[in-house]
C-alpha atoms as a PDB file:
ATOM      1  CA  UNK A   1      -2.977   6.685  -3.152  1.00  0.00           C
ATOM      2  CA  UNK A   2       0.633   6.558  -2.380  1.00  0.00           C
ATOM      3  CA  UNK A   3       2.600   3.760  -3.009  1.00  0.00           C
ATOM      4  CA  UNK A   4       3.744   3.516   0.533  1.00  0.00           C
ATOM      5  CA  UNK A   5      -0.027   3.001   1.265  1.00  0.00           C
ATOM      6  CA  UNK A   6      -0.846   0.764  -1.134  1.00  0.00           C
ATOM      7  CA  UNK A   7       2.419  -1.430   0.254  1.00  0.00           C
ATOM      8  CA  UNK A   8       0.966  -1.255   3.669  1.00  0.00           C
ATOM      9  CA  UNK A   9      -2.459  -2.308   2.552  1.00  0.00           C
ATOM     10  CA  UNK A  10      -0.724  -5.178   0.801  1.00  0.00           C
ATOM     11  CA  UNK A  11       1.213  -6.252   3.807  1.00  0.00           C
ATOM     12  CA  UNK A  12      -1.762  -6.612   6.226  1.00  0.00           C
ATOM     13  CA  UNK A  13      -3.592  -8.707   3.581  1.00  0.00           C
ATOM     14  CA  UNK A  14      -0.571 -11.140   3.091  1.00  0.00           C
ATOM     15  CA  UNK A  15      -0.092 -11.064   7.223  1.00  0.00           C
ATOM     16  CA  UNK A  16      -4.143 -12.262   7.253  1.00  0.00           C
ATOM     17  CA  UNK A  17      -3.421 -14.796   4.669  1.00  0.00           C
ATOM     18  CA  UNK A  18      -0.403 -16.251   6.199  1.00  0.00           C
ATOM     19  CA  UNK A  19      -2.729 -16.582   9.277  1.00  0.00           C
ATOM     20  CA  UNK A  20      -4.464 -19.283   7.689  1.00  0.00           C
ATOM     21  CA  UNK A  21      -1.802 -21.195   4.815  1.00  0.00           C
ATOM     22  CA  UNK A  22       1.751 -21.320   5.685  1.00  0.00           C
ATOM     23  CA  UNK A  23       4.021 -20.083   2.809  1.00  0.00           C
ATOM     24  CA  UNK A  24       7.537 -19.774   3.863  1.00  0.00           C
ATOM     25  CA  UNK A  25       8.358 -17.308   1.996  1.00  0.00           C
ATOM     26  CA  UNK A  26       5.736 -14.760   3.243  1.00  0.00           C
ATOM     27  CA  UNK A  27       8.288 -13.669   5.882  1.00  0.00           C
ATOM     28  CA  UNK A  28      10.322 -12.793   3.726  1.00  0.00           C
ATOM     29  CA  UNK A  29       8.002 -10.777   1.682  1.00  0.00           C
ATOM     30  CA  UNK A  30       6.644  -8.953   4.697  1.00  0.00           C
ATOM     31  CA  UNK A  31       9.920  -7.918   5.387  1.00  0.00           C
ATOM     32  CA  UNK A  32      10.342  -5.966   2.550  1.00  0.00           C
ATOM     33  CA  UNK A  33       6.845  -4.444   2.195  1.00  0.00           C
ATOM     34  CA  UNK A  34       8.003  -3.365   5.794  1.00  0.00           C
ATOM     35  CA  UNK A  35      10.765  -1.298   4.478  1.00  0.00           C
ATOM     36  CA  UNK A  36       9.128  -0.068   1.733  1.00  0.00           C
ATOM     37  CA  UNK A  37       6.753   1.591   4.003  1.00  0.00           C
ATOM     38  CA  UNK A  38       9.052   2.431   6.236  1.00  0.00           C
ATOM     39  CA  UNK A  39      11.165   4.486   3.677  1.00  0.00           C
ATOM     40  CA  UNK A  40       7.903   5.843   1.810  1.00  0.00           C
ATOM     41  CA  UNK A  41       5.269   6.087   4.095  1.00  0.00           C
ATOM     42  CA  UNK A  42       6.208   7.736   7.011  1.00  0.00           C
ATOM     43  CA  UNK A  43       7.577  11.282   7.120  1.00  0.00           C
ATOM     44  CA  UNK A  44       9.460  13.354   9.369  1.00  0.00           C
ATOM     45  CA  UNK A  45       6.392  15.122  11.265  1.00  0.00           C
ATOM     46  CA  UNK A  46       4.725  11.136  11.433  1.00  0.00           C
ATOM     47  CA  UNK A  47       7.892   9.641  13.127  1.00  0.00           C
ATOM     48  CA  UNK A  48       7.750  10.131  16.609  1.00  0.00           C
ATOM     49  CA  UNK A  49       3.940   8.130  16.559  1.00  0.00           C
ATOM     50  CA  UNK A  50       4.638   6.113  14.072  1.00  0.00           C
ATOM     51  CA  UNK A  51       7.581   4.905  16.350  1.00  0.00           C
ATOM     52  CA  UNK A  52       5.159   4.877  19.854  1.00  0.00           C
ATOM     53  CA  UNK A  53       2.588   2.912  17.703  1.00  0.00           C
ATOM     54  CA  UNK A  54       5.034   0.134  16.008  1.00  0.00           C
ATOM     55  CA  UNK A  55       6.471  -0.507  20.038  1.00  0.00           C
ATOM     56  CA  UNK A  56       3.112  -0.356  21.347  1.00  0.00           C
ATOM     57  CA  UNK A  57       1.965  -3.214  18.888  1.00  0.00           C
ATOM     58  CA  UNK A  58       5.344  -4.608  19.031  1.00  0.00           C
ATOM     59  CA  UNK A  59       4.952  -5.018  23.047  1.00  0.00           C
ATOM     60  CA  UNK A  60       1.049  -6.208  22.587  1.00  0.00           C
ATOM     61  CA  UNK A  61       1.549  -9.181  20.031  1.00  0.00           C
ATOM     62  CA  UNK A  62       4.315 -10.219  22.557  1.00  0.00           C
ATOM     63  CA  UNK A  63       1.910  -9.797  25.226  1.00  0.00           C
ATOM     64  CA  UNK A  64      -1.084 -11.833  23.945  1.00  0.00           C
ATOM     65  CA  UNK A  65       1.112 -14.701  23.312  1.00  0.00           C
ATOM     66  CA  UNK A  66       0.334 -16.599  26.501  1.00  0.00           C
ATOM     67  CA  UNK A  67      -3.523 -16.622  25.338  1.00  0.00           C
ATOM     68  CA  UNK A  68      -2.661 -18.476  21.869  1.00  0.00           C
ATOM     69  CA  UNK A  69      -3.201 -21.711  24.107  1.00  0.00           C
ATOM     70  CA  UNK A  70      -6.848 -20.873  25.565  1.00  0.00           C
ATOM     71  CA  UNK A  71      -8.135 -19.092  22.397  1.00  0.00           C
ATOM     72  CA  UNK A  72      -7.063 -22.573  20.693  1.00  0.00           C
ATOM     73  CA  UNK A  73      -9.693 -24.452  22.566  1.00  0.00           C
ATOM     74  CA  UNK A  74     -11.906 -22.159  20.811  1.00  0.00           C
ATOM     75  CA  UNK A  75     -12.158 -23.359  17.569  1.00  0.00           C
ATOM     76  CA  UNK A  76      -8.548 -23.067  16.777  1.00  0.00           C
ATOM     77  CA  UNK A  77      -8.780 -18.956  16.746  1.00  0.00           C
ATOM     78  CA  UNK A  78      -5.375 -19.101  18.777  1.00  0.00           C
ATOM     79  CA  UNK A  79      -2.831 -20.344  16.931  1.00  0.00           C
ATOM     80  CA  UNK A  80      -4.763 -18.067  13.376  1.00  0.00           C
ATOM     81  CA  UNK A  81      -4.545 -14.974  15.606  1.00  0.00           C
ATOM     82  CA  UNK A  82      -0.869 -15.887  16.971  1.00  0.00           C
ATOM     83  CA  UNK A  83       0.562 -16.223  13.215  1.00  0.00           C
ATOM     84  CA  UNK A  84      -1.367 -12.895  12.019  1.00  0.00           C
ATOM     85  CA  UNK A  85      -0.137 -10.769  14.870  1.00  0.00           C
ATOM     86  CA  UNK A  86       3.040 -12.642  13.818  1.00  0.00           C
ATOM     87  CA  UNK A  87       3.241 -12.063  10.297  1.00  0.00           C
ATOM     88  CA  UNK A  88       2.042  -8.194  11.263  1.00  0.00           C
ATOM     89  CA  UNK A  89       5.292  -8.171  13.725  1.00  0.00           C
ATOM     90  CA  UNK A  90       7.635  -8.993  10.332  1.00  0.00           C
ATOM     91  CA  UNK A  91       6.159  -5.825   8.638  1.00  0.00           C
ATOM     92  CA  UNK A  92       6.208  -3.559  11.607  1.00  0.00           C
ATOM     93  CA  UNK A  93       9.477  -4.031  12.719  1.00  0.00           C
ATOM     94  CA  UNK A  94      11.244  -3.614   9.444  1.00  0.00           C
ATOM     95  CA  UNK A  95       9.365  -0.035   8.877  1.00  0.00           C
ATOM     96  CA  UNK A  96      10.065   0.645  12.771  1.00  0.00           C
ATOM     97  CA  UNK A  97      14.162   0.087  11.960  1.00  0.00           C
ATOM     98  CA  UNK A  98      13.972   2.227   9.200  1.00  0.00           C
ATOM     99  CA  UNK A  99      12.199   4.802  10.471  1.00  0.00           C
ATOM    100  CA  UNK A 100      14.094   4.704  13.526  1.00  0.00           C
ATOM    101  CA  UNK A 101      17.377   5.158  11.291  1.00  0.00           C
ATOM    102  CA  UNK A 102      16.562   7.862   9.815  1.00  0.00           C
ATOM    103  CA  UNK A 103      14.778   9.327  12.579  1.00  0.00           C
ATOM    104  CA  UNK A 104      18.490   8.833  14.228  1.00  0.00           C
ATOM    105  CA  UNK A 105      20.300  10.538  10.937  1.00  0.00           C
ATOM    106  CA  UNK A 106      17.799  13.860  11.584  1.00  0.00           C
ATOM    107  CA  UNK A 107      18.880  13.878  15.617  1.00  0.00           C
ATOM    108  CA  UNK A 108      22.607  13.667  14.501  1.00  0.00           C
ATOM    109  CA  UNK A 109      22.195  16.792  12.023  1.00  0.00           C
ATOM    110  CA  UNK A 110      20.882  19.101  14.688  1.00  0.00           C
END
């Protein structure tokens, strides 16, 4: 397993945790993990989905925002769900600018 991979796997599980305990410095840590895998995980023939699939869960944790407040009347699953997709969005969007730097250093060589 690369270590790309094994970052990634790592990230999810410390986005699920921070779901349920609030450490402030898991932010922080998700960041990183985020560009590790964004500078060892994703290559050049991966970058084009890799980028559709980061905006696409980018624009979907933004979108199911509005039902944090009716999933909450449901045993609290709201605001748990909200601070996953949350702590997933830290991740993502570090490897997304990374990958969409170099992916903008490869256009520019052409």
């Amino acid at each position: 397993m690369k270590i790309g991979s094994i970052a990634f796997l790592a990230g999810l599980a410390v986005a699920v945790i921070g779901g349920f305990i609030e450490v402030s410095w898991f932010p922080l840590l998700l960041v990183v993990v985020g560009l590790v895998v964004g500078l060892l995980n994703v290559s050049g023939s991966e970058t084009k989905g890799f980028l559709i699939a980061c905006i696409a869960f980018l624009m979907a944790s933004t979108a199911i925002y509005p039902l944090e407040n009716a999933l909450n009347d449901f045993a609290g699953l709201g605001s748990i769900i909200g601070s996953i997709m949350y702590n997933i969005g830290y991740m993502v969007g570090a490897a997304t600018l990374i990958v969409a730097i170099k992916a903008l250093f490869e256009m520019s060589k052409d």
